[in-house]
Protein backbone atom coordinates (compact mmCIF):
# COMPACT_ATOMS: atom_id res chain seq x y z
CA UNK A 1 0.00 0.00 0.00
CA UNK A 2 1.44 3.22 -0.83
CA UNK A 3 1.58 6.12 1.56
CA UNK A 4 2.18 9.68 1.95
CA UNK A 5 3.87 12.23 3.72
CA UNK A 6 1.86 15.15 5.68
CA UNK A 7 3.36 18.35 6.82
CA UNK A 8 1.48 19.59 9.26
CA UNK A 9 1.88 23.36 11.27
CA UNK A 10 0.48 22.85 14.70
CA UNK A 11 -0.39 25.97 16.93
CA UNK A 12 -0.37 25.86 20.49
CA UNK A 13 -2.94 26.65 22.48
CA UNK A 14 -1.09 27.97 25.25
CA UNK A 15 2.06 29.77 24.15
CA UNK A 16 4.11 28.55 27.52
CA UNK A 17 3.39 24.90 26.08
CA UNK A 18 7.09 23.56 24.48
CA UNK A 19 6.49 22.02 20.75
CA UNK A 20 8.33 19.26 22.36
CA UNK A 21 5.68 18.49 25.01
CA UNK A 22 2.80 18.64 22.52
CA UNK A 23 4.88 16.59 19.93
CA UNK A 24 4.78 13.78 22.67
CA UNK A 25 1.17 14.33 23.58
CA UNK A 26 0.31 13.95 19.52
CA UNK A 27 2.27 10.57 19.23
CA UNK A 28 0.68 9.13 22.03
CA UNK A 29 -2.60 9.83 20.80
CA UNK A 30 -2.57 9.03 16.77
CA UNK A 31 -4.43 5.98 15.64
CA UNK A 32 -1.46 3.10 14.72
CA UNK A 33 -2.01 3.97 10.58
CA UNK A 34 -0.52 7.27 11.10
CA UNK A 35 3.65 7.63 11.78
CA UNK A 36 5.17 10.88 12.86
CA UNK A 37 8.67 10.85 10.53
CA UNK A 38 9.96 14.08 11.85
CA UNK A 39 9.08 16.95 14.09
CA UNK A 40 10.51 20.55 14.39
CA UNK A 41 9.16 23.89 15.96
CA UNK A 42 8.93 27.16 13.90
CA UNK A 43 8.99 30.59 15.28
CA UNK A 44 5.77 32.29 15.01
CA UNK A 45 5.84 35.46 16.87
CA UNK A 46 6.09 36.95 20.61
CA UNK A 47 7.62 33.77 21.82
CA UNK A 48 5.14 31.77 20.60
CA UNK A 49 6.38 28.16 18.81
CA UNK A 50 4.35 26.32 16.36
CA UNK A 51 5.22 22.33 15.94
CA UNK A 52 5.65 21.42 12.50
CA UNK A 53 5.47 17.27 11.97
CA UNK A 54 5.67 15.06 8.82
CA UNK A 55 3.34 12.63 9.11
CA UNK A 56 3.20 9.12 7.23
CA UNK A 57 0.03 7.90 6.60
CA UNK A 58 -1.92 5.66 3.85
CA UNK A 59 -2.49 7.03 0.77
CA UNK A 60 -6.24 5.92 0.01
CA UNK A 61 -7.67 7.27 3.01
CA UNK A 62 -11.12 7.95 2.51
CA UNK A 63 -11.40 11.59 3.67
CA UNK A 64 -7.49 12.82 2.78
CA UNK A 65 -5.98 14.21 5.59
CA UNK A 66 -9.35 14.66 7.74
CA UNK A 67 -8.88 11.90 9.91
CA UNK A 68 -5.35 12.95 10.63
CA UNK A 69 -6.37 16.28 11.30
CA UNK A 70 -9.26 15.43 13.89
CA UNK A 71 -6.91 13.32 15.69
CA UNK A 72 -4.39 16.07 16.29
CA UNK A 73 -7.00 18.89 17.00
CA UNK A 74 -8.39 16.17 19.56
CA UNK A 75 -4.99 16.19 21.56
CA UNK A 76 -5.16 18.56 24.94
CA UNK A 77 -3.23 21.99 24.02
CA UNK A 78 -3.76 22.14 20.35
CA UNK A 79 -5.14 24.90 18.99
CA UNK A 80 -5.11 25.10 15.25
CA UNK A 81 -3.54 22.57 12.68
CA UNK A 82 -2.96 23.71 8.84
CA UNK A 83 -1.62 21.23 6.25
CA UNK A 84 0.95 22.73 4.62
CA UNK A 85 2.11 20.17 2.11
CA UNK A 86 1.27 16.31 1.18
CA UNK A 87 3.31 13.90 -1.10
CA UNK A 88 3.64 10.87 -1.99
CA UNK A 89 6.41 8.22 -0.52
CA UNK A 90 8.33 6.25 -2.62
């Protein structure tokens, strides 16, 4: 089955909250179809971080990214998550 990658931005809701911490509340929380590949933070402004992940996950999901989405915005301090890319794995 062929997969893709997700990038995902990740907002905070709490700007005191490290991307770190949140990274590890995501990953315990996604469904076992999804794999986080990488995660970073990203400046956003007044000391507030934004978590950026790649996600793996399988290509014919029905809904896209939906499910991915919900599951993240369903995680205790997250705020706001915006897909910034997808593409497919080889």
């Amino acid at each position: 089955m062929a997969r893709v990658a997700v990038v995902l931005k990740v907002f905070p809701s709490d700007a005191g909250l490290e991307p770190r911490e949140l990274a590890s509340r995501i990953k315990e929380r996604l469904p076992s179809e999804f794999e986080v590949l990488a995660e970073g933070e990203e400046p956003i402004a007044f000391g507030l971080k934004a978590l950026k992940l790649v996600v793996a996950m399988p290509e014919d999901m029905e809904g896209g990214t939906e499910r991915l989405e919900e599951a993240i915005k369903s995680v205790e301090g997250v705020d706001q998550v915006e897909v910034e890319s997808v593409s497919r794995m080889q």
